[in-house]
PDB file of N, CA and C in Angstrom:
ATOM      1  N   UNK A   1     -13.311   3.807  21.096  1.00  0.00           N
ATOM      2  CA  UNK A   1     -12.474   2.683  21.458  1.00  0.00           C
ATOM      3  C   UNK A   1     -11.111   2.902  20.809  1.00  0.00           C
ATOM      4  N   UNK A   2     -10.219   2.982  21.615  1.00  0.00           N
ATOM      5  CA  UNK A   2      -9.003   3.011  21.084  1.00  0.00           C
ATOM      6  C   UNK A   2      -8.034   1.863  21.229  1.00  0.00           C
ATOM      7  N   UNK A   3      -7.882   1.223  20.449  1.00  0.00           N
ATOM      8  CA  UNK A   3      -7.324  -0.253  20.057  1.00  0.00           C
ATOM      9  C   UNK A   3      -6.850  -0.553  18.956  1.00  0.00           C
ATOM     10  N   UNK A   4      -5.880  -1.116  18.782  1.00  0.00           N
ATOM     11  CA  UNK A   4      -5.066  -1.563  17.665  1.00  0.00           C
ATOM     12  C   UNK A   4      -5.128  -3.184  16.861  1.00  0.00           C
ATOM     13  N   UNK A   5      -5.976  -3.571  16.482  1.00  0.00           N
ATOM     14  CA  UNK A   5      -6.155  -4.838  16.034  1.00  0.00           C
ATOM     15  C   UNK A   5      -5.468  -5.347  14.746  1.00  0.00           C
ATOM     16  N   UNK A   6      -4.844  -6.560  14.556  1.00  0.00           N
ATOM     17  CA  UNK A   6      -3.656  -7.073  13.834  1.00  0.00           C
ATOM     18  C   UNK A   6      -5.027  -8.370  13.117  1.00  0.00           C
ATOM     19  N   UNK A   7      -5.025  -8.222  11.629  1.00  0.00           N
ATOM     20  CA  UNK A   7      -5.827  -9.226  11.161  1.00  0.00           C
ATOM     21  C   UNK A   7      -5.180  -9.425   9.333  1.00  0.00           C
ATOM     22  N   UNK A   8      -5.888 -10.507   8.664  1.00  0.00           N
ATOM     23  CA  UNK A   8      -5.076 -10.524   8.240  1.00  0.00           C
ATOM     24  C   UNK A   8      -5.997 -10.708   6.553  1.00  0.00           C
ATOM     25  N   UNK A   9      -6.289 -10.211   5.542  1.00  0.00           N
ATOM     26  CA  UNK A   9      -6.908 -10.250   4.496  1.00  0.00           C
ATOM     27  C   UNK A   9      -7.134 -12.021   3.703  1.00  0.00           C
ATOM     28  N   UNK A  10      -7.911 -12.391   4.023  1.00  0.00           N
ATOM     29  CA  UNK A  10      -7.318 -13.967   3.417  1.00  0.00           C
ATOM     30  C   UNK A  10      -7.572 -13.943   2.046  1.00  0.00           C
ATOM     31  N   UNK A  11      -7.994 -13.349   1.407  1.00  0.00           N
ATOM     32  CA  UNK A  11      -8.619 -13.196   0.182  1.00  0.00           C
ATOM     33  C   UNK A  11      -7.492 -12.745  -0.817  1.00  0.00           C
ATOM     34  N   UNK A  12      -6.032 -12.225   0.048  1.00  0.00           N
ATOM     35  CA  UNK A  12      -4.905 -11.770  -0.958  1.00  0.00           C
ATOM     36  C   UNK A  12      -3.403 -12.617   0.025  1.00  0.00           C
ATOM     37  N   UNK A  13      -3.735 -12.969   1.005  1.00  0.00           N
ATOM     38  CA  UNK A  13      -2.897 -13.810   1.555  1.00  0.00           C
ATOM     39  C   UNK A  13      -2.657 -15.107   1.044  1.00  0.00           C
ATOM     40  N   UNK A  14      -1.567 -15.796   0.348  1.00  0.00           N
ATOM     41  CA  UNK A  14      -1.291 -17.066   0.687  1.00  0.00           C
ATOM     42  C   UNK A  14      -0.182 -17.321   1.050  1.00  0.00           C
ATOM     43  N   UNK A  15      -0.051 -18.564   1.077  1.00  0.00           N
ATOM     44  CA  UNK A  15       1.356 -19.328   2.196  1.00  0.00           C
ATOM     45  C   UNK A  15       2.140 -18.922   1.575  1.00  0.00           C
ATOM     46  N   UNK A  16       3.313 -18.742   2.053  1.00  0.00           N
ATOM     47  CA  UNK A  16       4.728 -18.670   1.467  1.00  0.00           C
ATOM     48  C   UNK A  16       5.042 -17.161   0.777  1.00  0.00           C
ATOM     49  N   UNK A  17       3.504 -16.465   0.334  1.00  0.00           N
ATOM     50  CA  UNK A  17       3.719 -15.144  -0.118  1.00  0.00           C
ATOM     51  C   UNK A  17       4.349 -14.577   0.434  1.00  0.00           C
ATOM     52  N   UNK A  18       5.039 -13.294   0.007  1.00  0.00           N
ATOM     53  CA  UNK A  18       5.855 -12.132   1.143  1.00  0.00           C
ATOM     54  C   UNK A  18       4.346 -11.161   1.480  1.00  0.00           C
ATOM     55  N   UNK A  19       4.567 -10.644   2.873  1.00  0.00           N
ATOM     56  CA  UNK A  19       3.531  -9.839   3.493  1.00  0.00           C
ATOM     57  C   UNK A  19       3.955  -8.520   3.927  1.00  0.00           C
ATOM     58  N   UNK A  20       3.093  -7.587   3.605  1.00  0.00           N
ATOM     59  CA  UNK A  20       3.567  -6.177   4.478  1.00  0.00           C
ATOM     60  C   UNK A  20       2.679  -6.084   5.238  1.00  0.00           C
ATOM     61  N   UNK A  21       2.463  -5.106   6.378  1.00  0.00           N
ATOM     62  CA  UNK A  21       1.451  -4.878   7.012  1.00  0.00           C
ATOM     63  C   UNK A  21       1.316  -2.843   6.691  1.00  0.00           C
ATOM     64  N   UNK A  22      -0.104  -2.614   6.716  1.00  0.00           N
ATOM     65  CA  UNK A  22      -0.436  -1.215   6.657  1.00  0.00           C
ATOM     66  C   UNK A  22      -0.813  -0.853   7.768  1.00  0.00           C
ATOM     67  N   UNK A  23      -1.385   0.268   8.068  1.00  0.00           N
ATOM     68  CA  UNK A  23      -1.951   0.521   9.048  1.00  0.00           C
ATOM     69  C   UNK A  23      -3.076   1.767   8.631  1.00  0.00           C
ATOM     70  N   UNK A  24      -4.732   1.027   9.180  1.00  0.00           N
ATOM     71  CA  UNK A  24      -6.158   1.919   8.247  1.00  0.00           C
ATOM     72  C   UNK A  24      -6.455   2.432   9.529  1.00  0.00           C
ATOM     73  N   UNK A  25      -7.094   3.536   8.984  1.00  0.00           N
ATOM     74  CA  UNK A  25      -7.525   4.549   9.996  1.00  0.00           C
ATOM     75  C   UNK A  25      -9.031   4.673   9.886  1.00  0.00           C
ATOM     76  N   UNK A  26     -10.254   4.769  10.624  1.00  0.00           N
ATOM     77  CA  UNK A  26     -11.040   4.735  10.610  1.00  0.00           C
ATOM     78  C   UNK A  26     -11.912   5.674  10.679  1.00  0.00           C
ATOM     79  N   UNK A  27     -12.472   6.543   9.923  1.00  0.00           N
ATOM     80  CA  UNK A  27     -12.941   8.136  10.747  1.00  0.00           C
ATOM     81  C   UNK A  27     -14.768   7.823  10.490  1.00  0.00           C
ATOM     82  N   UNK A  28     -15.285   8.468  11.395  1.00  0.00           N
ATOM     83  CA  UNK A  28     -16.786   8.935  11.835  1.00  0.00           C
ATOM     84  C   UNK A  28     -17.359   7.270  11.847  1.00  0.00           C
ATOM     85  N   UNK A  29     -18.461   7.663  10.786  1.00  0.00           N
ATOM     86  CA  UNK A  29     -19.396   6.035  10.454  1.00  0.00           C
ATOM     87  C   UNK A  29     -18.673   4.881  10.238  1.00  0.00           C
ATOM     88  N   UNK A  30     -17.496   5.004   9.644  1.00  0.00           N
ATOM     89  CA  UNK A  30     -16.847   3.686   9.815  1.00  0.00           C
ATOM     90  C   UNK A  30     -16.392   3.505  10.635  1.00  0.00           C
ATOM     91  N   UNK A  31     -15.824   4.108  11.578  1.00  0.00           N
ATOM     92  CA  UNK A  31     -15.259   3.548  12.835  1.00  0.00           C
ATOM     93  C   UNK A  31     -16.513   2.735  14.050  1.00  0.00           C
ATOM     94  N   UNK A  32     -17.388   3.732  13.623  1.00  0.00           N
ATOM     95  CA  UNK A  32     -18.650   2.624  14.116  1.00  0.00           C
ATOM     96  C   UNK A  32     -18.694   1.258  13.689  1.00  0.00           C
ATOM     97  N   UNK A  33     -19.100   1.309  12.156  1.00  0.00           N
ATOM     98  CA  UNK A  33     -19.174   0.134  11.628  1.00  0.00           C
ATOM     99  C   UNK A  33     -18.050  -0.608  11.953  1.00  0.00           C
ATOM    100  N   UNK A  34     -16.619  -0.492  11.869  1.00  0.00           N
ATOM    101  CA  UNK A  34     -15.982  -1.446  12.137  1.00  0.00           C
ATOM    102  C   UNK A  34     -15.705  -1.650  13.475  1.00  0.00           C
ATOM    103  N   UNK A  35     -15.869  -0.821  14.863  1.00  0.00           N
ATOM    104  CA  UNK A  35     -15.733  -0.874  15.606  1.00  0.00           C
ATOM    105  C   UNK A  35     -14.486  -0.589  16.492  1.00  0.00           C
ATOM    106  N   UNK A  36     -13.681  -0.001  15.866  1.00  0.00           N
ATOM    107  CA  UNK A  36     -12.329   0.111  16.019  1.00  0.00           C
ATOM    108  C   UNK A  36     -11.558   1.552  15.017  1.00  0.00           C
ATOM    109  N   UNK A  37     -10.990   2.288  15.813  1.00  0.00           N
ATOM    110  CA  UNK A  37     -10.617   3.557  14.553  1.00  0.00           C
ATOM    111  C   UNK A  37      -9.538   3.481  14.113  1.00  0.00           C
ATOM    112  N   UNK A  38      -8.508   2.016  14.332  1.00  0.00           N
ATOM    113  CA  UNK A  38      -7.110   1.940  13.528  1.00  0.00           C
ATOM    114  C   UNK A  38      -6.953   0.132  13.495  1.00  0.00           C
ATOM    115  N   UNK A  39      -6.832   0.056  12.287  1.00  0.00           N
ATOM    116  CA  UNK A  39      -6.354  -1.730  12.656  1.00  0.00           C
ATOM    117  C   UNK A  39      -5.175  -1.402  12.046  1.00  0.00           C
ATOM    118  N   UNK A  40      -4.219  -2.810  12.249  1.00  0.00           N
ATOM    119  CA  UNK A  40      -2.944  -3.073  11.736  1.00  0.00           C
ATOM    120  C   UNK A  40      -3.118  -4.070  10.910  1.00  0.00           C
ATOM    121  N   UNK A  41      -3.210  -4.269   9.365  1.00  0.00           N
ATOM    122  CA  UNK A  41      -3.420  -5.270   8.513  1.00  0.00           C
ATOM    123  C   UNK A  41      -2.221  -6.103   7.831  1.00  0.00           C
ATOM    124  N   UNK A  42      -2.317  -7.130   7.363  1.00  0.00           N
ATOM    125  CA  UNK A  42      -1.411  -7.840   6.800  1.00  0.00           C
ATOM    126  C   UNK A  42      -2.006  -8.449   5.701  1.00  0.00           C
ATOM    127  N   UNK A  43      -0.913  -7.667   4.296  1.00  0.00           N
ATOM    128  CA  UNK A  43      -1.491  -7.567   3.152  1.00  0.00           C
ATOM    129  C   UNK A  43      -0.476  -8.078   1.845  1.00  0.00           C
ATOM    130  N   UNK A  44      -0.992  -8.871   1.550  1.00  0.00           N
ATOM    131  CA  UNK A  44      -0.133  -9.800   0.658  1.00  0.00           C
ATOM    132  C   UNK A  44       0.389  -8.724  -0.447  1.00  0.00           C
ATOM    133  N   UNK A  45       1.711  -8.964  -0.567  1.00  0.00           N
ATOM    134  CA  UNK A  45       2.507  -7.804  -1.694  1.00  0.00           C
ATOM    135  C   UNK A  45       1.397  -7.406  -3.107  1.00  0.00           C
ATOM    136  N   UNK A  46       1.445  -6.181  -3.522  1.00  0.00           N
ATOM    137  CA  UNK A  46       0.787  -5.873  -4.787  1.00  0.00           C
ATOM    138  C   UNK A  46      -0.274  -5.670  -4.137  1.00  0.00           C
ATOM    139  N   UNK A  47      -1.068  -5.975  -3.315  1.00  0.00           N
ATOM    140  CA  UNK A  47      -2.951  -5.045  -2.671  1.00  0.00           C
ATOM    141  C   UNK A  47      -2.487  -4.197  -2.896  1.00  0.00           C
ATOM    142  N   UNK A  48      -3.699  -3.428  -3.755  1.00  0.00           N
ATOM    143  CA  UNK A  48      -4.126  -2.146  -4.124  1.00  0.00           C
ATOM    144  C   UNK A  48      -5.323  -1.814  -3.186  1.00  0.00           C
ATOM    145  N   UNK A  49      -4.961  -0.376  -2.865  1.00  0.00           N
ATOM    146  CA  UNK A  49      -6.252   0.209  -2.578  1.00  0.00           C
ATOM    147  C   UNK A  49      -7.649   0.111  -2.759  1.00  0.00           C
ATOM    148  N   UNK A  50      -8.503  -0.068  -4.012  1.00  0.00           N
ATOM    149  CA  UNK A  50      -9.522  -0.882  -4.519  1.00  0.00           C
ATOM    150  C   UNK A  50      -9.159  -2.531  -3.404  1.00  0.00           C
ATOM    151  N   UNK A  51      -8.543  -2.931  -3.413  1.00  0.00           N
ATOM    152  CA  UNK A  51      -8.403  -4.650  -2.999  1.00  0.00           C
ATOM    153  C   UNK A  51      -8.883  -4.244  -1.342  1.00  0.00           C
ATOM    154  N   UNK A  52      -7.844  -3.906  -0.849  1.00  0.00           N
ATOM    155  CA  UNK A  52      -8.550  -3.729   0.210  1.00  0.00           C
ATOM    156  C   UNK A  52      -9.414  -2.241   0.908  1.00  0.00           C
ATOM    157  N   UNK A  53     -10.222  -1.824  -0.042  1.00  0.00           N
ATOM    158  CA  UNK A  53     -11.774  -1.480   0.047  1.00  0.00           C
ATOM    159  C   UNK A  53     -12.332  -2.581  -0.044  1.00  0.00           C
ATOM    160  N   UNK A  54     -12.629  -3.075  -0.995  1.00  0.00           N
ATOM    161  CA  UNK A  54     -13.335  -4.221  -1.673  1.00  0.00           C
ATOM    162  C   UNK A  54     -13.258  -5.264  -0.235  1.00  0.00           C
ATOM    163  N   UNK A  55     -12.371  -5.767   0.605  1.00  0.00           N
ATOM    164  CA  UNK A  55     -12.017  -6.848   1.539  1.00  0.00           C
ATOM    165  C   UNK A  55     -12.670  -6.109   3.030  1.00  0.00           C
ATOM    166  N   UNK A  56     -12.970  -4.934   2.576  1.00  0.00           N
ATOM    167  CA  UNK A  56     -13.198  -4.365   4.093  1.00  0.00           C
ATOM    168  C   UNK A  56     -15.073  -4.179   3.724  1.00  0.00           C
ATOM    169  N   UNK A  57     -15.529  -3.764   2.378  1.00  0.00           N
ATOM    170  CA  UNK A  57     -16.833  -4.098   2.041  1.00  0.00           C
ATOM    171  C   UNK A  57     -17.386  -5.406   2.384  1.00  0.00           C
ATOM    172  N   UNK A  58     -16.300  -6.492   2.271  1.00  0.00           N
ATOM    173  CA  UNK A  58     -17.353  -7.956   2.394  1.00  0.00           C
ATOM    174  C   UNK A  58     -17.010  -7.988   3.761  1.00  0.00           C
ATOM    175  N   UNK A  59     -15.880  -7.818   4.724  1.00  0.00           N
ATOM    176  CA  UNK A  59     -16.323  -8.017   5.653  1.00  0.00           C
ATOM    177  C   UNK A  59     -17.513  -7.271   6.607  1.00  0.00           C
ATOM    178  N   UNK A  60     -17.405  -5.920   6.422  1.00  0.00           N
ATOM    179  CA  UNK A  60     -18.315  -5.114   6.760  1.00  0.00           C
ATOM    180  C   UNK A  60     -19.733  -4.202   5.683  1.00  0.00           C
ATOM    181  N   UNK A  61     -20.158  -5.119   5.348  1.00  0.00           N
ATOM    182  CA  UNK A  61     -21.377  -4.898   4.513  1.00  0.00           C
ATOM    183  C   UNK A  61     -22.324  -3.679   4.675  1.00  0.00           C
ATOM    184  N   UNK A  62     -22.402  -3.015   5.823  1.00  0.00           N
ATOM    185  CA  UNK A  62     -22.961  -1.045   5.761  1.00  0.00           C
ATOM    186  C   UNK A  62     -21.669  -0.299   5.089  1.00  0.00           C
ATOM    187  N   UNK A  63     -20.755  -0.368   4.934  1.00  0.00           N
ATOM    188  CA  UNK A  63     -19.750   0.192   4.267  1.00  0.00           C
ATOM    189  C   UNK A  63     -20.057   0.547   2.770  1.00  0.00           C
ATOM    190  N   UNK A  64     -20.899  -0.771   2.010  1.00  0.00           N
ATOM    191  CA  UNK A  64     -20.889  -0.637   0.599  1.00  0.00           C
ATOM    192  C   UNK A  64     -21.961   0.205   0.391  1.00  0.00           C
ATOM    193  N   UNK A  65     -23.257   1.075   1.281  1.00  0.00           N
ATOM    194  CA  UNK A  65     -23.772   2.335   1.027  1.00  0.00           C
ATOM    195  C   UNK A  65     -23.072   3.174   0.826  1.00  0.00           C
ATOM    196  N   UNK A  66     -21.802   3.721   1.312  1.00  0.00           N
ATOM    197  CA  UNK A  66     -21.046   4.402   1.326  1.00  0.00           C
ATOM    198  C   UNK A  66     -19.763   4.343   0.153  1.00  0.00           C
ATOM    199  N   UNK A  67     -19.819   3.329  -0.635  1.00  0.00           N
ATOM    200  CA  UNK A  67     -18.846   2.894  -1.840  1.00  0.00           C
ATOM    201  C   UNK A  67     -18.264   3.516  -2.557  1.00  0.00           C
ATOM    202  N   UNK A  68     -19.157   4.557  -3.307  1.00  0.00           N
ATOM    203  CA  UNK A  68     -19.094   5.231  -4.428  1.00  0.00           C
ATOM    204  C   UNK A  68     -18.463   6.471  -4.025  1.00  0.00           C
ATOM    205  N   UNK A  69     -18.751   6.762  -2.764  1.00  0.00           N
ATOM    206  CA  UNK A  69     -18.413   8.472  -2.228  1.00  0.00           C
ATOM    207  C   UNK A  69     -17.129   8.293  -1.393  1.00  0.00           C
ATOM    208  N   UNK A  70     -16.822   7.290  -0.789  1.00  0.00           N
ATOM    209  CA  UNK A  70     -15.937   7.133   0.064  1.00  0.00           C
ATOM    210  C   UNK A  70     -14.733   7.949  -0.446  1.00  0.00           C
ATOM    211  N   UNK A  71     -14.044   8.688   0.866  1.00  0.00           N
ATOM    212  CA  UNK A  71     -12.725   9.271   0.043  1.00  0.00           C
ATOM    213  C   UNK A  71     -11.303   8.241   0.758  1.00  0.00           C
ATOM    214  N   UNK A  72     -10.747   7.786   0.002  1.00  0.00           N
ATOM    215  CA  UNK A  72      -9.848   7.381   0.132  1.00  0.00           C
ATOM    216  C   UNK A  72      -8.418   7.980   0.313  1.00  0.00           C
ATOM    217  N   UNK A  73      -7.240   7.568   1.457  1.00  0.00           N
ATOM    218  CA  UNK A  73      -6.338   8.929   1.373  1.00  0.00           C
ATOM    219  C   UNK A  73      -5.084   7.677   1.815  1.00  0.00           C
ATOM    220  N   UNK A  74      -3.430   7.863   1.295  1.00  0.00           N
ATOM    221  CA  UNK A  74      -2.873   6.865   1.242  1.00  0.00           C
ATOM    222  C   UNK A  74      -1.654   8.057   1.892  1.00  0.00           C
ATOM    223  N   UNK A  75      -1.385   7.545   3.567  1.00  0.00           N
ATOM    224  CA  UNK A  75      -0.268   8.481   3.852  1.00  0.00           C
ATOM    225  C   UNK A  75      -0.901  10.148   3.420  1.00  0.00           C
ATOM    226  N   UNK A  76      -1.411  10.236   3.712  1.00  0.00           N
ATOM    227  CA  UNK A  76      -2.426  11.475   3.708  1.00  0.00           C
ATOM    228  C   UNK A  76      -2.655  12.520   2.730  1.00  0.00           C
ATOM    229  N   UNK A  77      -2.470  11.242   1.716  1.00  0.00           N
ATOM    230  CA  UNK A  77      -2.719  12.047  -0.165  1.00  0.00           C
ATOM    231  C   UNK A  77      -3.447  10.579  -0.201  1.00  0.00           C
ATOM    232  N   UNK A  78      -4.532  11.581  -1.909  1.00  0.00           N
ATOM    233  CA  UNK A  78      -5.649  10.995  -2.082  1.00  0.00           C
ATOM    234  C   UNK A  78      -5.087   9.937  -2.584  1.00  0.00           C
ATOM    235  N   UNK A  79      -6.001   8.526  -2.052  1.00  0.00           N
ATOM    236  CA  UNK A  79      -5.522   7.241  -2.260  1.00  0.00           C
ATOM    237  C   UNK A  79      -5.924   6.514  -3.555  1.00  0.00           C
ATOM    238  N   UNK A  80      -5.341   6.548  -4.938  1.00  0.00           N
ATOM    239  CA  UNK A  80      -6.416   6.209  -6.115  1.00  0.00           C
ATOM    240  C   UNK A  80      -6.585   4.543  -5.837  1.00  0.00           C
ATOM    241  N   UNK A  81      -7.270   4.327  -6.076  1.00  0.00           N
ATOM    242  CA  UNK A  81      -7.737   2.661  -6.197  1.00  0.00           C
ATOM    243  C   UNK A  81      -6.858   1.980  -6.525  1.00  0.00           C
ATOM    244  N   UNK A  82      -6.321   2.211  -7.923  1.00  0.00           N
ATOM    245  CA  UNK A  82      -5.329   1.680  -8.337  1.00  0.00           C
ATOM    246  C   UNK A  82      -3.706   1.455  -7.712  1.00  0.00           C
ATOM    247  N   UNK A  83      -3.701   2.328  -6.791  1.00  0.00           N
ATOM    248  CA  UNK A  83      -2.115   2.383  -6.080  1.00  0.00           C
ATOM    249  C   UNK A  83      -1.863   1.326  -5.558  1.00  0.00           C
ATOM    250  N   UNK A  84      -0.724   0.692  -5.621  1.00  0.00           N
ATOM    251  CA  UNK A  84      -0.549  -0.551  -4.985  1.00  0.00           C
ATOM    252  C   UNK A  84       0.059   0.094  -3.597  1.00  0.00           C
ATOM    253  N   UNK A  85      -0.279  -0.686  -3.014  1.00  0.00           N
ATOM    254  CA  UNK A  85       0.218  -0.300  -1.078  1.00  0.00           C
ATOM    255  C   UNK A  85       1.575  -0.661  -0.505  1.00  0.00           C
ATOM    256  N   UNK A  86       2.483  -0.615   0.701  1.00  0.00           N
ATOM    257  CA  UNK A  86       3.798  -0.684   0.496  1.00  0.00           C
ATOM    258  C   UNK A  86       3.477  -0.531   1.555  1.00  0.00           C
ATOM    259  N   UNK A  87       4.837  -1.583   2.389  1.00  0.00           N
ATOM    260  CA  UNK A  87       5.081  -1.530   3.920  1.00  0.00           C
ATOM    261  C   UNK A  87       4.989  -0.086   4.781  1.00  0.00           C
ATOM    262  N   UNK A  88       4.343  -0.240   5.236  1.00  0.00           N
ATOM    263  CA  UNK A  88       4.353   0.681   6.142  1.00  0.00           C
ATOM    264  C   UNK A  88       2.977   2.270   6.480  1.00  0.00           C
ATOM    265  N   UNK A  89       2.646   1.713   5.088  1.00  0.00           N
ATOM    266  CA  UNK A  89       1.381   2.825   4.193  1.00  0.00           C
ATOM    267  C   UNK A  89       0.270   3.484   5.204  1.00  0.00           C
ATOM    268  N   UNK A  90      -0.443   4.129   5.395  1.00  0.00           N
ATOM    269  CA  UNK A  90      -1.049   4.589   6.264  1.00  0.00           C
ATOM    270  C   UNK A  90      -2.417   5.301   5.038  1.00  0.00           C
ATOM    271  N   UNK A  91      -3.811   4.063   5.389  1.00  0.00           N
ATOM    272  CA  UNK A  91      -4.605   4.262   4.877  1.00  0.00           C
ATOM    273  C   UNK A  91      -5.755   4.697   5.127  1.00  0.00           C
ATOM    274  N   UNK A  92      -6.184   5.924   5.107  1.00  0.00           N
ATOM    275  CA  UNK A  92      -7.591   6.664   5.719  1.00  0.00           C
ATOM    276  C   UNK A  92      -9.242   6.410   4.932  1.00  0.00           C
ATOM    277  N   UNK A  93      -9.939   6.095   5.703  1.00  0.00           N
ATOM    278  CA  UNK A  93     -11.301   5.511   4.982  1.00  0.00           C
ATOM    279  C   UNK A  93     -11.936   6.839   5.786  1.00  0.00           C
ATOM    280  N   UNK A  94     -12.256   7.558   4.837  1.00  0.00           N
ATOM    281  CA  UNK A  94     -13.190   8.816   5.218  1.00  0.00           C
ATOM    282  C   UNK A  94     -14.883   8.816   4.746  1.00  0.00           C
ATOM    283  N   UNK A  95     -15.732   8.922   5.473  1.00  0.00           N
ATOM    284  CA  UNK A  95     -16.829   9.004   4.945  1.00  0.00           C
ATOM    285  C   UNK A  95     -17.424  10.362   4.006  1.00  0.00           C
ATOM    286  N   UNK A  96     -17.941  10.303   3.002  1.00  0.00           N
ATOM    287  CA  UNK A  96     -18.431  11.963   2.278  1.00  0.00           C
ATOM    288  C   UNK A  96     -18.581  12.706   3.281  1.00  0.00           C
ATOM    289  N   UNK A  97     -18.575  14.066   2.575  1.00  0.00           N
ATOM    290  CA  UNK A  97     -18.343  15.019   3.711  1.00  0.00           C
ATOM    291  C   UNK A  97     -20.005  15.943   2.897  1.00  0.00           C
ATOM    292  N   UNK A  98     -20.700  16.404   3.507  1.00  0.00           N
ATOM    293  CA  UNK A  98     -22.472  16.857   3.255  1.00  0.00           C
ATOM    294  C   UNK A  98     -21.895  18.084   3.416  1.00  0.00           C
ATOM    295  N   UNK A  99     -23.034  19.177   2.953  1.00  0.00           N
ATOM    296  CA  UNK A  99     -22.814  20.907   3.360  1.00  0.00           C
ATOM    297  C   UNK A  99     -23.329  21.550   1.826  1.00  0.00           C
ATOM    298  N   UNK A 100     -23.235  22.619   2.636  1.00  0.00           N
ATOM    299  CA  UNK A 100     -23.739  23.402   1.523  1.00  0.00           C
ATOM    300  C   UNK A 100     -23.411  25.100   1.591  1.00  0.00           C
TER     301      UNK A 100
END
């Protein structure tokens, strides 16, 4: 499915805050799980990476099997948890990668 969906974190949103929007990319099992392989988010100034993992775990609850391993990538360097996010950011949710 290729679709662009605009939603909005309520959990770091409030009124009057200033907002950026990112844009997450969805690859393999998560794009299942979420159903969609790119949304357009709107993310109250200061979300960090951790924040919205954490906002995309409660909404989508098979995600948090995947928690610990998930690779995270921010503009297509590794995304640390801690990074705070910035207009325009381009955030990749990759599932572990298996092999041997």
């Amino acid at each position: 499915m290729n679709r662009s969906k605009s939603s909005t974190i309520e959990a770091y949103q409030t009124a009057g805050g200033r907002t950026l929007k990112v844009n997450v990319k969805l690859y393999a099992s998560f794009r299942e799980i979420v159903g969609t392989k790119e949304e357009t988010i709107d993310l109250k100034e200061g979300t960090t990476v951790k924040m919205l993992l954490d906002d995309y775990v409660r909404r989508f609850p098979q995600m948090a099997r995947y928690r610990e391993h998930i690779i995270l990538s921010v503009n297509k360097e590794y995304g640390a948890p801690a990074r705070v996010l910035r207009e325009g950011d381009e955030v990749s949710f990759l599932p572990p990668v298996s092999g041997g």
